[in-house]
C-alpha atoms as a PDB file:
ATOM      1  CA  UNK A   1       3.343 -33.741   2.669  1.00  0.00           C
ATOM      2  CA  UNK A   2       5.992 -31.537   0.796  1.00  0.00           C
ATOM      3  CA  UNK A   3       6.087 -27.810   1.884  1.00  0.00           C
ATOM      4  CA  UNK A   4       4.694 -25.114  -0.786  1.00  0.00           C
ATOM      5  CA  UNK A   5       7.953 -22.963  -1.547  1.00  0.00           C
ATOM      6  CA  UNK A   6       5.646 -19.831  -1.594  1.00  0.00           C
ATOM      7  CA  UNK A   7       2.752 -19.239   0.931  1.00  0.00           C
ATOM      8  CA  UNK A   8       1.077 -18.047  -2.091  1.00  0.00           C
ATOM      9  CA  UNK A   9       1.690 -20.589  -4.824  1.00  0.00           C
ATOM     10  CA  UNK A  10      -2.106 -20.906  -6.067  1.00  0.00           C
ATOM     11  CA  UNK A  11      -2.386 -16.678  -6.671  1.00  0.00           C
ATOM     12  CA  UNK A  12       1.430 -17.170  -8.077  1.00  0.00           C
ATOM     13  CA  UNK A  13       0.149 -20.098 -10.748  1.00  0.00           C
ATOM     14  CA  UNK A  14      -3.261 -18.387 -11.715  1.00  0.00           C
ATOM     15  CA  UNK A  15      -1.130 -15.081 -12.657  1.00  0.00           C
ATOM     16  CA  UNK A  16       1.563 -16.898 -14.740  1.00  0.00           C
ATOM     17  CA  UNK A  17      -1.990 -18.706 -16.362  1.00  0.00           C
ATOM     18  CA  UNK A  18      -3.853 -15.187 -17.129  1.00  0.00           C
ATOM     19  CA  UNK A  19      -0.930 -13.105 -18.114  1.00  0.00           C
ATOM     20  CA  UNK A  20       3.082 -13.030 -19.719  1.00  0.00           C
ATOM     21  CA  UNK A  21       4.035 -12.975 -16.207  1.00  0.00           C
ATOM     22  CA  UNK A  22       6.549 -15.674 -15.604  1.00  0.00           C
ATOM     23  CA  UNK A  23       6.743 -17.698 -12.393  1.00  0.00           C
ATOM     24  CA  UNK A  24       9.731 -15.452 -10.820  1.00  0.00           C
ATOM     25  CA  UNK A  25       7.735 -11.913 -11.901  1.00  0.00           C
ATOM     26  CA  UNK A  26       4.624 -13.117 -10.795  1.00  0.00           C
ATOM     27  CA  UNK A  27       6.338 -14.037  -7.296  1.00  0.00           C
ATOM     28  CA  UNK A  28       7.499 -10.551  -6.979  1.00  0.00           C
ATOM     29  CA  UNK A  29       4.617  -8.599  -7.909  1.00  0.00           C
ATOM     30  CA  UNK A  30       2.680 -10.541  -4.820  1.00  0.00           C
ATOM     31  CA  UNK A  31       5.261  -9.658  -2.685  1.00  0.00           C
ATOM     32  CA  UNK A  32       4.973  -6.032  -3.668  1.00  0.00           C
ATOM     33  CA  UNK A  33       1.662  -5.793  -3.606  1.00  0.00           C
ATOM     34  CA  UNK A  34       1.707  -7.955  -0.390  1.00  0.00           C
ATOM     35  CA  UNK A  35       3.989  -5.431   0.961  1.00  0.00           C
ATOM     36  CA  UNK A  36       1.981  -2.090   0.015  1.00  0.00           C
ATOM     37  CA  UNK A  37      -1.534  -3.739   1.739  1.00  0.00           C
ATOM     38  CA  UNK A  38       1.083  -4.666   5.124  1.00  0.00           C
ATOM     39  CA  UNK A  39       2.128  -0.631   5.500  1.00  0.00           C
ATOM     40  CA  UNK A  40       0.399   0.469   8.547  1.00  0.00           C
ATOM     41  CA  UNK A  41      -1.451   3.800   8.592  1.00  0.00           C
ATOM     42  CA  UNK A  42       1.289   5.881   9.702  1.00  0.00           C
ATOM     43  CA  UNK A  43       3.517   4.344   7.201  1.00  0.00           C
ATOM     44  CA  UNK A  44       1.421   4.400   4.451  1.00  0.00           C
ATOM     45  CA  UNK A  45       0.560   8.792   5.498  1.00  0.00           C
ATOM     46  CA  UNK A  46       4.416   9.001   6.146  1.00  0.00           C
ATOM     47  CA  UNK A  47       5.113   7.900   2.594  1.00  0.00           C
ATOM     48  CA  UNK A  48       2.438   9.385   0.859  1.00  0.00           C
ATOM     49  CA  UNK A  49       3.242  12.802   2.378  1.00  0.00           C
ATOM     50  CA  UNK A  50       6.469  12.168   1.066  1.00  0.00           C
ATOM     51  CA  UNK A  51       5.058  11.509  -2.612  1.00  0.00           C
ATOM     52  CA  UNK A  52       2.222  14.269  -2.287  1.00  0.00           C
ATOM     53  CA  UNK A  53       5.174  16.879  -1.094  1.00  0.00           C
ATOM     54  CA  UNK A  54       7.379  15.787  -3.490  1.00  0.00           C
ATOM     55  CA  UNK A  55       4.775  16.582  -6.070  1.00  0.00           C
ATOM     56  CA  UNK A  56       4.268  20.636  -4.879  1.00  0.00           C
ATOM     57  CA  UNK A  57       0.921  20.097  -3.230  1.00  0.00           C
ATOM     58  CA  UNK A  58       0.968  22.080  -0.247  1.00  0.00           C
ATOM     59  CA  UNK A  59      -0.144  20.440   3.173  1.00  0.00           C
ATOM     60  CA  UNK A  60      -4.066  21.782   3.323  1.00  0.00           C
ATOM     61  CA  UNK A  61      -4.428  19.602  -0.124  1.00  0.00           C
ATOM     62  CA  UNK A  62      -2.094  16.201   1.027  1.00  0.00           C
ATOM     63  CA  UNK A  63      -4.571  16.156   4.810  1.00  0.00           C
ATOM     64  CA  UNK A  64      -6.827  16.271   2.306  1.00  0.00           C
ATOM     65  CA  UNK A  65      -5.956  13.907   0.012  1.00  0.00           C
ATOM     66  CA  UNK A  66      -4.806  11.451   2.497  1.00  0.00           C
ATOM     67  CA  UNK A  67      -7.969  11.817   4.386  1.00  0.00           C
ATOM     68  CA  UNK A  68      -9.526  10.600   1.269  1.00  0.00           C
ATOM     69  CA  UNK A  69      -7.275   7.883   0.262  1.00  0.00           C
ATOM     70  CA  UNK A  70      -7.199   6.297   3.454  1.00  0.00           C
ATOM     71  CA  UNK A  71     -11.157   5.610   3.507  1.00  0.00           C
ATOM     72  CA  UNK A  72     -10.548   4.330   0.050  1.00  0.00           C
ATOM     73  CA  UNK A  73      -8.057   1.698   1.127  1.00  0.00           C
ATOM     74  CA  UNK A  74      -8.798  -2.089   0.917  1.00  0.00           C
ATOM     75  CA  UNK A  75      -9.156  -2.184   4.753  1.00  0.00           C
ATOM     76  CA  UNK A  76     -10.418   1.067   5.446  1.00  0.00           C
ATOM     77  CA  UNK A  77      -8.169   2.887   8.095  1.00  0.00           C
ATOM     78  CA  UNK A  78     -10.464   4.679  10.564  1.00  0.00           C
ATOM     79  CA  UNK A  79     -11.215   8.130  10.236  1.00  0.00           C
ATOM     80  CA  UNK A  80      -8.606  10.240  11.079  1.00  0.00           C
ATOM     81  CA  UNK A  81      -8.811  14.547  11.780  1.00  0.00           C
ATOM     82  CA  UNK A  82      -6.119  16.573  10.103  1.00  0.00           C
ATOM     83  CA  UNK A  83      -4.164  16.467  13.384  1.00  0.00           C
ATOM     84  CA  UNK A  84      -3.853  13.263  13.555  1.00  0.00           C
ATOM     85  CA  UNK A  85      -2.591  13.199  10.384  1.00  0.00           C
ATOM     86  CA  UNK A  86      -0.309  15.749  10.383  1.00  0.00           C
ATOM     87  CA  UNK A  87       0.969  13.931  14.217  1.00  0.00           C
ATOM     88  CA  UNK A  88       1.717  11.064  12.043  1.00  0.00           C
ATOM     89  CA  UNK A  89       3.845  13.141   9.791  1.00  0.00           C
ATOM     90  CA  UNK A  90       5.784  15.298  11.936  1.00  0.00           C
ATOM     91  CA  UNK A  91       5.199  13.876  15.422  1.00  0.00           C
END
């Protein structure tokens, strides 16, 4: 039984079926969006801090926000205080 070349051949196939996505761009946007589901919580408030900072919101909104965003995720994080967050951030 040959090997698929991609774990994810079938999701690969149904996107270059359903959209202009060729087989190569369809390939990377799974791995990116593989990629952004696989950031662990501190990674994902790391980087968002980052973004949110970046942006001119000051700290009281990004706990905030992040608080927010993180029970919106896929697989919900678990609640986490503004300390923790701001732990994750700055140690």
């Amino acid at each position: 039984m040959p090997v698929s070349p991609h774990r994810h051949e079938d999701l690969i196939a149904h996107l270059t079926r359903t959209s202009v996505l060729s087989p190569g761009e369809a390939a990377r946007v799974v791995a990116e969006v593989l990629a952004y589901f696989s950031e662990t919580t501190e990674e994902y408030v790391r980087r968002r801090h980052g973004e949110l900072q970046a942006r001119g919101l000051t700290n009281e909104k990004i706990f905030a926000r992040l608080g927010a965003e993180l029970a919106a995720r896929r697989v919900a994080a678990p609640e986490l205080s503004t300390r923790q967050l701001r732990r994750m951030v700055y140690g």
